[in-house]
C-alpha atoms as a PDB file:
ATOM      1  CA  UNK A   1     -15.746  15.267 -18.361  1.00  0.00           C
ATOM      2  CA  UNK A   2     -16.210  13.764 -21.798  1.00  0.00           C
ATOM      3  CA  UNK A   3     -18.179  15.914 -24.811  1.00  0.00           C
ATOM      4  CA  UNK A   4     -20.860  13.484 -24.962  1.00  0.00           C
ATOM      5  CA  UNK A   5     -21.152  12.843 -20.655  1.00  0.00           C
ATOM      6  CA  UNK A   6     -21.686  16.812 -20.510  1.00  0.00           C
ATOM      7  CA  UNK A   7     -24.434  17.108 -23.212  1.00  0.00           C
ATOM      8  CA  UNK A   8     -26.032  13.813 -21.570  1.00  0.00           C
ATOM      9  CA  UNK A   9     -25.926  16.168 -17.725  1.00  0.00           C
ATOM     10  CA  UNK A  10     -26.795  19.038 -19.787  1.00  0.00           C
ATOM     11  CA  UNK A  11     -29.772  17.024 -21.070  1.00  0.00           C
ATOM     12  CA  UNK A  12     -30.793  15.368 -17.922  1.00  0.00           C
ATOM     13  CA  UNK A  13     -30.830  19.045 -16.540  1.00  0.00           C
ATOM     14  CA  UNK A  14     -34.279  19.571 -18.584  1.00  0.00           C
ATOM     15  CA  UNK A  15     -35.771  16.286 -17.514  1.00  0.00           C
ATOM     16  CA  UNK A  16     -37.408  13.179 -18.619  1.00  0.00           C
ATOM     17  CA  UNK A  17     -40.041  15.257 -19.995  1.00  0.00           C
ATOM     18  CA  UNK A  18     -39.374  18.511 -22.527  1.00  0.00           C
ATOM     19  CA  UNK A  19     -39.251  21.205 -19.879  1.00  0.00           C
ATOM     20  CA  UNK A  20     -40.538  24.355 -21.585  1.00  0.00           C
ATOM     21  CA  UNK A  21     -42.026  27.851 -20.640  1.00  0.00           C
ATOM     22  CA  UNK A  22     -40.297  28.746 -17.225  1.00  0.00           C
ATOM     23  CA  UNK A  23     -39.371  25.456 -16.529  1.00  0.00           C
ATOM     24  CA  UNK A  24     -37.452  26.019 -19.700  1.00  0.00           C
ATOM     25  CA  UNK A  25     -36.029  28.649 -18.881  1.00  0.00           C
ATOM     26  CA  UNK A  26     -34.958  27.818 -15.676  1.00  0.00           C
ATOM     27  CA  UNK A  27     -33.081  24.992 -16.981  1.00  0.00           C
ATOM     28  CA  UNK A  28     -31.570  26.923 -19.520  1.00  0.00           C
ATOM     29  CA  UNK A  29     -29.745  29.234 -16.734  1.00  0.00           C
ATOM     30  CA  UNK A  30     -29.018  26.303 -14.842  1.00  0.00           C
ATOM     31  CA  UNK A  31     -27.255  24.584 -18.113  1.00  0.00           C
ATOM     32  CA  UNK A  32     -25.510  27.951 -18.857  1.00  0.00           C
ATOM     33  CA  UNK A  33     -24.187  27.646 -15.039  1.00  0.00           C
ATOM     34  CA  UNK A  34     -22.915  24.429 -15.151  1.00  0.00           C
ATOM     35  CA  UNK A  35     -20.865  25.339 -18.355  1.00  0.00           C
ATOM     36  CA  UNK A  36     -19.307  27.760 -16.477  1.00  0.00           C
ATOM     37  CA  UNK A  37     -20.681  31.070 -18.364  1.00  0.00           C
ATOM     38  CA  UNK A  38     -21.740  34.259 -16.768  1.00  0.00           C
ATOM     39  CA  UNK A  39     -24.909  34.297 -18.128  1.00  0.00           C
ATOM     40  CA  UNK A  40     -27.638  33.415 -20.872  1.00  0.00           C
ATOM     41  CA  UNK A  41     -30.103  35.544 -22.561  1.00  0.00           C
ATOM     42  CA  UNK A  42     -32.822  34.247 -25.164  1.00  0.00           C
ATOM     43  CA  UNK A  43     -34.723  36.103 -27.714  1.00  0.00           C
ATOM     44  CA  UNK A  44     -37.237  34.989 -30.827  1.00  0.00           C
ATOM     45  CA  UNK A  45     -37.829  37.710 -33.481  1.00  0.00           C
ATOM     46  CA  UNK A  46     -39.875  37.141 -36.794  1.00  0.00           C
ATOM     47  CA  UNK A  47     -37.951  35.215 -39.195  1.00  0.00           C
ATOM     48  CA  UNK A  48     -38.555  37.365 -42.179  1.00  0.00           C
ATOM     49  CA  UNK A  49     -38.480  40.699 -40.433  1.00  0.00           C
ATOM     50  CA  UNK A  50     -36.121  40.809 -37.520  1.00  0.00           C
ATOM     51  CA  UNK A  51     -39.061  42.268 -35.314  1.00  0.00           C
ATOM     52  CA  UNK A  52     -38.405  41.248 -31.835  1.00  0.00           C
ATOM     53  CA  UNK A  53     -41.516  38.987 -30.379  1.00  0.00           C
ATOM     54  CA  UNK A  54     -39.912  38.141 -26.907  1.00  0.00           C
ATOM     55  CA  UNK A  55     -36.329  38.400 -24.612  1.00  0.00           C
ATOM     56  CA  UNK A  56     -35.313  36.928 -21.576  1.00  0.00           C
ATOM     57  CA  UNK A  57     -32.114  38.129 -19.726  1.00  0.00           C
ATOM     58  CA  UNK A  58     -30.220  35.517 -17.579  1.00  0.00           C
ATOM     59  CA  UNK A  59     -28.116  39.047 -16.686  1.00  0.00           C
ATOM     60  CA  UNK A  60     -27.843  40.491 -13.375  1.00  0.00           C
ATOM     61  CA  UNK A  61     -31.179  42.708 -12.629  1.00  0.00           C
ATOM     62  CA  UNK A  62     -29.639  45.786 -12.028  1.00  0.00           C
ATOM     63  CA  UNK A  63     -27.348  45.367 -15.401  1.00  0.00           C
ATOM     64  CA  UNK A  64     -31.125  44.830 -16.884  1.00  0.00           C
ATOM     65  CA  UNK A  65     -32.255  48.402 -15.617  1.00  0.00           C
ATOM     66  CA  UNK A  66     -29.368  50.091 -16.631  1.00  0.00           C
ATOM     67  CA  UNK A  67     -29.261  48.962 -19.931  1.00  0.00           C
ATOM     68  CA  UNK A  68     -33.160  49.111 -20.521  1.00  0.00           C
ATOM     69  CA  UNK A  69     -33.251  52.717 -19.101  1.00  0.00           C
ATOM     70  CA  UNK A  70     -30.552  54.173 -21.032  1.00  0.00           C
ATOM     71  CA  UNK A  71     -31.937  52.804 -24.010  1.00  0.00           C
ATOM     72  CA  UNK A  72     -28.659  50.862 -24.848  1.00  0.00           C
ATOM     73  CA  UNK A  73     -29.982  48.340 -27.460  1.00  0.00           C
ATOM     74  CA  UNK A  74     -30.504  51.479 -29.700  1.00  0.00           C
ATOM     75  CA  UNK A  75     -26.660  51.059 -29.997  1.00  0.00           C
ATOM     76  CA  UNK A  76     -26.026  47.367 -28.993  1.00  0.00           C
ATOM     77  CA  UNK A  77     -24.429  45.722 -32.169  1.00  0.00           C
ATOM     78  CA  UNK A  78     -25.922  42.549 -30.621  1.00  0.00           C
ATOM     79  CA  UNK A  79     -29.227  44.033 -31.396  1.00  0.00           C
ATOM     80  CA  UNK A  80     -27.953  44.285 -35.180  1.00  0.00           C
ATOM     81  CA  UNK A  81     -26.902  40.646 -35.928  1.00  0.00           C
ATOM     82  CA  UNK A  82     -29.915  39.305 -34.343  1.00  0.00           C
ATOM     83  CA  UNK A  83     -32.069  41.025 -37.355  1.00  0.00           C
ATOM     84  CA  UNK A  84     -29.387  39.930 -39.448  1.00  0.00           C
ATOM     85  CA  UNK A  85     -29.361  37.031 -41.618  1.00  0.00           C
ATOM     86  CA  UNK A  86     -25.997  35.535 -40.152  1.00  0.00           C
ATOM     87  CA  UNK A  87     -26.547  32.576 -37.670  1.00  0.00           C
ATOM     88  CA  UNK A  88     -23.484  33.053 -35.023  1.00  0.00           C
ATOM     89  CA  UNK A  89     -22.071  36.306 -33.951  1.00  0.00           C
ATOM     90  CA  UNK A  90     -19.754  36.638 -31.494  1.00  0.00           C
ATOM     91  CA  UNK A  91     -19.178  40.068 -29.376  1.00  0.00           C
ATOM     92  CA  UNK A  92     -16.725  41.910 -27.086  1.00  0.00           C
ATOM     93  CA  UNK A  93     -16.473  45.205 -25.672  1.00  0.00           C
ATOM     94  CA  UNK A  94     -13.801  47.083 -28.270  1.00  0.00           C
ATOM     95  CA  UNK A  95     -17.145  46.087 -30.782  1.00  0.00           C
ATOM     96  CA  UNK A  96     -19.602  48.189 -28.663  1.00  0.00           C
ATOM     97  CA  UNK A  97     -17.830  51.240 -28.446  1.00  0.00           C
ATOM     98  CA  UNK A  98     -16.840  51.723 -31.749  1.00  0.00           C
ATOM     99  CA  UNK A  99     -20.799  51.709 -32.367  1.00  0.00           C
ATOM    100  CA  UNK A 100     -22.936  55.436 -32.558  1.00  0.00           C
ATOM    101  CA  UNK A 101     -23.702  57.689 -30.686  1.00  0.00           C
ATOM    102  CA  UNK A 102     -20.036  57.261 -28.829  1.00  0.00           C
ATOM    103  CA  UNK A 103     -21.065  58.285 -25.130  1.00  0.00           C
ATOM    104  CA  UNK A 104     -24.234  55.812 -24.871  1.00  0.00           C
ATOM    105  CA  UNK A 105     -21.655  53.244 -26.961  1.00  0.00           C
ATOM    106  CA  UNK A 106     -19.220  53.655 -24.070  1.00  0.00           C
ATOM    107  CA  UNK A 107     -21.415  53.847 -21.425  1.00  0.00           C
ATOM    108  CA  UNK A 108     -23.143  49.902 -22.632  1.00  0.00           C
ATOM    109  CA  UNK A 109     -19.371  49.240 -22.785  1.00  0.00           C
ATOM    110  CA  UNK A 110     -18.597  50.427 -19.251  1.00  0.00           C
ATOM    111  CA  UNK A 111     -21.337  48.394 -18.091  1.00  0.00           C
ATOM    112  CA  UNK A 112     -20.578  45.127 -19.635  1.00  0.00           C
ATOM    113  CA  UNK A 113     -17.183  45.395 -18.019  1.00  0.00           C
ATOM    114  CA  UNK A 114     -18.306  46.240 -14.722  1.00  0.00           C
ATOM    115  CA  UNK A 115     -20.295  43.095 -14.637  1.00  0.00           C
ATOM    116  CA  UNK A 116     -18.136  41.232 -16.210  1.00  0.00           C
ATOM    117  CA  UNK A 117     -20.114  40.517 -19.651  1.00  0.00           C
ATOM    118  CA  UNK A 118     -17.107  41.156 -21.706  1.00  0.00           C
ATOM    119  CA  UNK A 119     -17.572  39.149 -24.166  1.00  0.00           C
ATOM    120  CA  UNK A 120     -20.560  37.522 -26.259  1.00  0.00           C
ATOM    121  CA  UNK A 121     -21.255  34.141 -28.239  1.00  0.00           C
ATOM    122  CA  UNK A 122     -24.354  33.963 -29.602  1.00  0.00           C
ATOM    123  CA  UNK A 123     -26.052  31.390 -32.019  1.00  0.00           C
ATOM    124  CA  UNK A 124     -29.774  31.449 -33.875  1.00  0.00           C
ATOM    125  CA  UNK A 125     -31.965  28.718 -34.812  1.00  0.00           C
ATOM    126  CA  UNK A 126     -34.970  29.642 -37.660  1.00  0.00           C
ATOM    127  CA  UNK A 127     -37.991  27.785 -36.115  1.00  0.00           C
ATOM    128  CA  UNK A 128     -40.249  28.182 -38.880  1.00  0.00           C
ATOM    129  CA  UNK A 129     -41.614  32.115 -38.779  1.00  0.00           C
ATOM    130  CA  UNK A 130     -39.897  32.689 -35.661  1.00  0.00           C
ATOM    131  CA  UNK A 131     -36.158  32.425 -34.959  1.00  0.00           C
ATOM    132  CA  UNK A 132     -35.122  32.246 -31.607  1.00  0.00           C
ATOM    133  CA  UNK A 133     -31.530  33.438 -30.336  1.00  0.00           C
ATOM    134  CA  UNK A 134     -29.404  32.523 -27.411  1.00  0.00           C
ATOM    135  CA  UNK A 135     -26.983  34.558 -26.421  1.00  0.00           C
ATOM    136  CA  UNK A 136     -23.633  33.346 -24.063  1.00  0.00           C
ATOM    137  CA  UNK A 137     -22.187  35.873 -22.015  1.00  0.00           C
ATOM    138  CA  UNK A 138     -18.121  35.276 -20.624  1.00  0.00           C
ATOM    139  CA  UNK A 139     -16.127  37.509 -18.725  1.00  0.00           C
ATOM    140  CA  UNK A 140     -12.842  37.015 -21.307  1.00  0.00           C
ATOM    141  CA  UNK A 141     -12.741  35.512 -24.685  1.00  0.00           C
ATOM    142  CA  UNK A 142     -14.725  31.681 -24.584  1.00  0.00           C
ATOM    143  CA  UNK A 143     -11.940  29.570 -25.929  1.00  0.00           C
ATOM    144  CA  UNK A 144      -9.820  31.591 -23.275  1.00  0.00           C
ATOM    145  CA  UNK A 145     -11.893  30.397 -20.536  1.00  0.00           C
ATOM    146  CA  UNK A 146     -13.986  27.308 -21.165  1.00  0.00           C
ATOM    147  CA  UNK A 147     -12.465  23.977 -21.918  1.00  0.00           C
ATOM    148  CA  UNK A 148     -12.224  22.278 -25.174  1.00  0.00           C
ATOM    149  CA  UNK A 149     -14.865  19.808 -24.514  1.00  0.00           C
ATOM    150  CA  UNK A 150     -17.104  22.602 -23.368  1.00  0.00           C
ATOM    151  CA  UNK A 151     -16.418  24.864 -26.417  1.00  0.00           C
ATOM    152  CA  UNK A 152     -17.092  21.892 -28.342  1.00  0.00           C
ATOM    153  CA  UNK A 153     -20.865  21.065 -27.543  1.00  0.00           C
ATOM    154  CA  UNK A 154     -22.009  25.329 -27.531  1.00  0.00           C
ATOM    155  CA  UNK A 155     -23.614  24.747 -30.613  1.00  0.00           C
ATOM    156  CA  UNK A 156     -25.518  21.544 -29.166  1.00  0.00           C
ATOM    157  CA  UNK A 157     -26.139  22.891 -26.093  1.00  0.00           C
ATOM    158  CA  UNK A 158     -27.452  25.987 -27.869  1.00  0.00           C
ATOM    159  CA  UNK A 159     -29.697  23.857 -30.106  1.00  0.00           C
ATOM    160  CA  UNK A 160     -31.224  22.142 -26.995  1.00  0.00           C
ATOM    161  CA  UNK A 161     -31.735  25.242 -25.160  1.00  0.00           C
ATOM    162  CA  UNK A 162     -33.815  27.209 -28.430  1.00  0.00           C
ATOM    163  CA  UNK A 163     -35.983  24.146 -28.758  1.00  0.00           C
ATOM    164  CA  UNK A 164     -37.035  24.728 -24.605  1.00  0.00           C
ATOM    165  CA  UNK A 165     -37.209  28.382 -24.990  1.00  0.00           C
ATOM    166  CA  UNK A 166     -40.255  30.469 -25.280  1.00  0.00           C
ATOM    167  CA  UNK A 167     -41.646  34.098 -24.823  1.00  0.00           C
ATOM    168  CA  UNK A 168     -42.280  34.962 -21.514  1.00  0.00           C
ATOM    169  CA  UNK A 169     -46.424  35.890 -20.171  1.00  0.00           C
ATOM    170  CA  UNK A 170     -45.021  39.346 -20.166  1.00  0.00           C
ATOM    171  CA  UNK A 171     -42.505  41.890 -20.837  1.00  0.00           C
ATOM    172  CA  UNK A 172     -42.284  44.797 -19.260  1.00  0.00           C
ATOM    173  CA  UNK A 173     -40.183  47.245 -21.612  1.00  0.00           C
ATOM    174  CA  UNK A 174     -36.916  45.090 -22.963  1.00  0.00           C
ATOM    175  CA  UNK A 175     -35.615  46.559 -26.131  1.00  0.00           C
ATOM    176  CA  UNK A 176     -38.401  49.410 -25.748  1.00  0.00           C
ATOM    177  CA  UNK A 177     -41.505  46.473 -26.407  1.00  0.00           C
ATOM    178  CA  UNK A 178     -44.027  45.613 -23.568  1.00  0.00           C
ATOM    179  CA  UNK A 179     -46.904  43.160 -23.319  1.00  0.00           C
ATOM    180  CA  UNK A 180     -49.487  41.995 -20.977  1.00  0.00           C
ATOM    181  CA  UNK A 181     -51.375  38.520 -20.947  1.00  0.00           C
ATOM    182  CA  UNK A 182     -54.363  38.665 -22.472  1.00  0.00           C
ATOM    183  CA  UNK A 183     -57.784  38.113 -21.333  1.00  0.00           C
ATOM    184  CA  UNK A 184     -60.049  34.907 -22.019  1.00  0.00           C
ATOM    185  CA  UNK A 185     -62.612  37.449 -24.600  1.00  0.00           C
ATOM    186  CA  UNK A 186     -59.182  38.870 -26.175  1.00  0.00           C
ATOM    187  CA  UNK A 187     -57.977  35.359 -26.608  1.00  0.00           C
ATOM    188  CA  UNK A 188     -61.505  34.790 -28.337  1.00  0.00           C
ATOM    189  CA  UNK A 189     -61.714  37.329 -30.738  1.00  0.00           C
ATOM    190  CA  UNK A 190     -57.932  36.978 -32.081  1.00  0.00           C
ATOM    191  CA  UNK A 191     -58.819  33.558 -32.554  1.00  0.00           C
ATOM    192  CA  UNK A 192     -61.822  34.017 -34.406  1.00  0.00           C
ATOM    193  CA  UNK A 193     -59.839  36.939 -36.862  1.00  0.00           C
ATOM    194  CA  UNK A 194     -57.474  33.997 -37.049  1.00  0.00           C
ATOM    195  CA  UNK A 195     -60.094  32.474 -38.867  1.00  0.00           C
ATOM    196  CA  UNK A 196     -61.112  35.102 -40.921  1.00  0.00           C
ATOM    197  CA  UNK A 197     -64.141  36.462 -39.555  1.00  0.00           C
ATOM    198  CA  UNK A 198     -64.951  39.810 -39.146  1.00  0.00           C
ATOM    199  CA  UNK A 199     -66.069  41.866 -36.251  1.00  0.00           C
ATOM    200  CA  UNK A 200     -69.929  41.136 -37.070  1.00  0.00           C
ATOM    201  CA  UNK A 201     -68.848  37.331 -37.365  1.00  0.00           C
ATOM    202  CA  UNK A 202     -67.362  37.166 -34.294  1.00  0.00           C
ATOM    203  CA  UNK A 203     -69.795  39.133 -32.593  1.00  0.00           C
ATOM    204  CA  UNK A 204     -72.982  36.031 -33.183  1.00  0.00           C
ATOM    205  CA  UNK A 205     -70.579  33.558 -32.476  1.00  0.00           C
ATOM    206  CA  UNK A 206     -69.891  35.028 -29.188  1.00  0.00           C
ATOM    207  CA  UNK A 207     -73.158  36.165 -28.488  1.00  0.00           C
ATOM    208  CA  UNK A 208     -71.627  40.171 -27.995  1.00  0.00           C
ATOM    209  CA  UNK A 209     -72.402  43.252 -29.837  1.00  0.00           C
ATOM    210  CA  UNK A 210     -70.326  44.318 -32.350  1.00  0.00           C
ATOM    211  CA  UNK A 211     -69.115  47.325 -30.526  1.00  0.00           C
ATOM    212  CA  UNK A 212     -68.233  44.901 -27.431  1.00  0.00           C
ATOM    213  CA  UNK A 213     -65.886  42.545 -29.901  1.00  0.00           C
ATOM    214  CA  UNK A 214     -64.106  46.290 -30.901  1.00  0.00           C
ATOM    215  CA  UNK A 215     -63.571  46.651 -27.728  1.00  0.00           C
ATOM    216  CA  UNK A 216     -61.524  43.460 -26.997  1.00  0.00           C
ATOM    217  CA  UNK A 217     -59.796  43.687 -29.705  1.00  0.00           C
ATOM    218  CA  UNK A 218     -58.883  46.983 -29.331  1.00  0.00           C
ATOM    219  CA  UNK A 219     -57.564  46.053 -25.632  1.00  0.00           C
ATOM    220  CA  UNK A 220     -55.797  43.043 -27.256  1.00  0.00           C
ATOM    221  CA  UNK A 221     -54.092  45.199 -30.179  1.00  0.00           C
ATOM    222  CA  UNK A 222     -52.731  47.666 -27.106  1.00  0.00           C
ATOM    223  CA  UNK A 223     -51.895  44.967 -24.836  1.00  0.00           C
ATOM    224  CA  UNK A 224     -49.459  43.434 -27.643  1.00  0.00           C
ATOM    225  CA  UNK A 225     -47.842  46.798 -28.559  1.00  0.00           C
ATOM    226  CA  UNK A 226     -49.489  46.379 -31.685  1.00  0.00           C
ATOM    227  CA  UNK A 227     -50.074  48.725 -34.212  1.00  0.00           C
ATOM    228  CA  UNK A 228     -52.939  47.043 -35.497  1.00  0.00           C
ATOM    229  CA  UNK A 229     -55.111  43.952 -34.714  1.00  0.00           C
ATOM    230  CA  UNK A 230     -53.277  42.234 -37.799  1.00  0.00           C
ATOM    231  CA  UNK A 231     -50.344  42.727 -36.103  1.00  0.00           C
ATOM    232  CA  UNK A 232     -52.049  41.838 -32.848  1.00  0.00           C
ATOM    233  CA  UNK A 233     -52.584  38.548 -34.041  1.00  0.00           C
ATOM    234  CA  UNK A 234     -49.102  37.748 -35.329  1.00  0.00           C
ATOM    235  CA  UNK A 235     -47.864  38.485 -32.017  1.00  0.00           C
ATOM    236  CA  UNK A 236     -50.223  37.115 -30.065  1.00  0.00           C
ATOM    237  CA  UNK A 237     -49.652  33.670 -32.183  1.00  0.00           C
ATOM    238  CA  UNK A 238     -45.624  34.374 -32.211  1.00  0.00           C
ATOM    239  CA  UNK A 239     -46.034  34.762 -28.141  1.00  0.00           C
ATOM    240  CA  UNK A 240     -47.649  31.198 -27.578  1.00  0.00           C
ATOM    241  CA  UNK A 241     -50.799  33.172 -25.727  1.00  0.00           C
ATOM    242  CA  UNK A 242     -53.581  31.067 -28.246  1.00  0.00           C
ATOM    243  CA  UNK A 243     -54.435  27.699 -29.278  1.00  0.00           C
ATOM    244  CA  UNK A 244     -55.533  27.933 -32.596  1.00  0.00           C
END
């Protein structure tokens, strides 16, 4: 199949319509099967900082858990170039264990191979304060295993994928960050410090006491993994959760 009749299937995959959210992602995985790679993950972080907002794994579940509970992005180089200005990176096995400490290193190595993510191509896109990544996984080298044509439209494909990709409602722990939807009143209050009002201010225009609006936002700050409701906001905003 031709470079251009692949990115046209790859296209049709998310519909007629801009598939995004789950549908999205969905049709990301799907895309990332039909090319013939392992897997696909997705992240955004903040542009300037290199926070992460949101990941999705297109990994095997169990390869999730063991990476998540052993805490291995504390020594995954991936995890290194995504806060990094540089927009492609590209990853193998050798790179992870020569990372620190050596025996978490090796065991994030042993794990990749036992799955058979040996190897990693990944690409970002800056979408104004958020940059989102996606990350192919291939069990040997990609120009080893993928066709010309196919190695030929990543970058495309990529592109099309970031602009359908978005965080997730929740996350329960990736890279040590967790979040919860938040409620209508959280939504409310965020959206009103969006606008610069303070607690008082927010309290008449919702017709709550002041302690009350603490109180949401206080459940919205934890419920973000925020440190503060600043930050709450940021994330909140970053996560697609209100419509401001």
């Amino acid at each position: 199949m031709s470079a251009v009749n692949a990115i046209i299937d790859i296209a049709d995959m998310f519909g007629a319509e801009a598939a995004t959210g789950e549908a999205g992602w969905l049709a990301t995985q799907r895309a990332a099967e039909r090319l013939g790679l392992a897997a696909v993950n997705a992240a955004g972080v903040f542009t300037r900082s290199g926070e992460p907002v949101w990941i999705r794994y297109g990994m095997q579940a169990d390869w999730v858990e063991s990476y998540t509970s052993g805490r291995m992005y504390e020594v995954d180089p991936v995890i290194g170039w995504i806060a990094s200005d540089s927009l492609s990176g590209q990853f193998c096995c050798a790179d992870v264990r020569a990372a620190a400490p050596r025996r978490q290193a090796a065991e994030m190595a042993d794990l990749l191979e036992d799955y058979r993510y040996r190897h990693l191509l990944g690409r970002k896109w800056v979408e104004g304060p958020i940059t989102k990544t996606v990350l192919f996984c291939t069990e040997d080298p990609a120009e080893a295993v993928l066709p010309p044509e196919t190695l030929a439209i990543l970058p495309a494909v990529s592109a099309m994928m970031a602009g359908r990709l978005n965080a997730p409602q929740d996350c329960a722990g990736f890279l040590g960050m967790a979040y919860r939807p938040l409620s209508g009143r959280e939504k409310d209050v965020l959206s009103y410090l969006a606008a610069g009002l303070d607690n008082n201010q927010i309290a008449a225009r919702l017709g709550l006491a002041e302690v009350t609006v603490r109180m949401h936002m206080s459940r919205a700050r934890k419920k973000m993994g925020a440190a503060t409701r600043e930050q709450a906001l940021a994330l909140a905003m970053a996560r697609g959760m209100l419509d401001l």
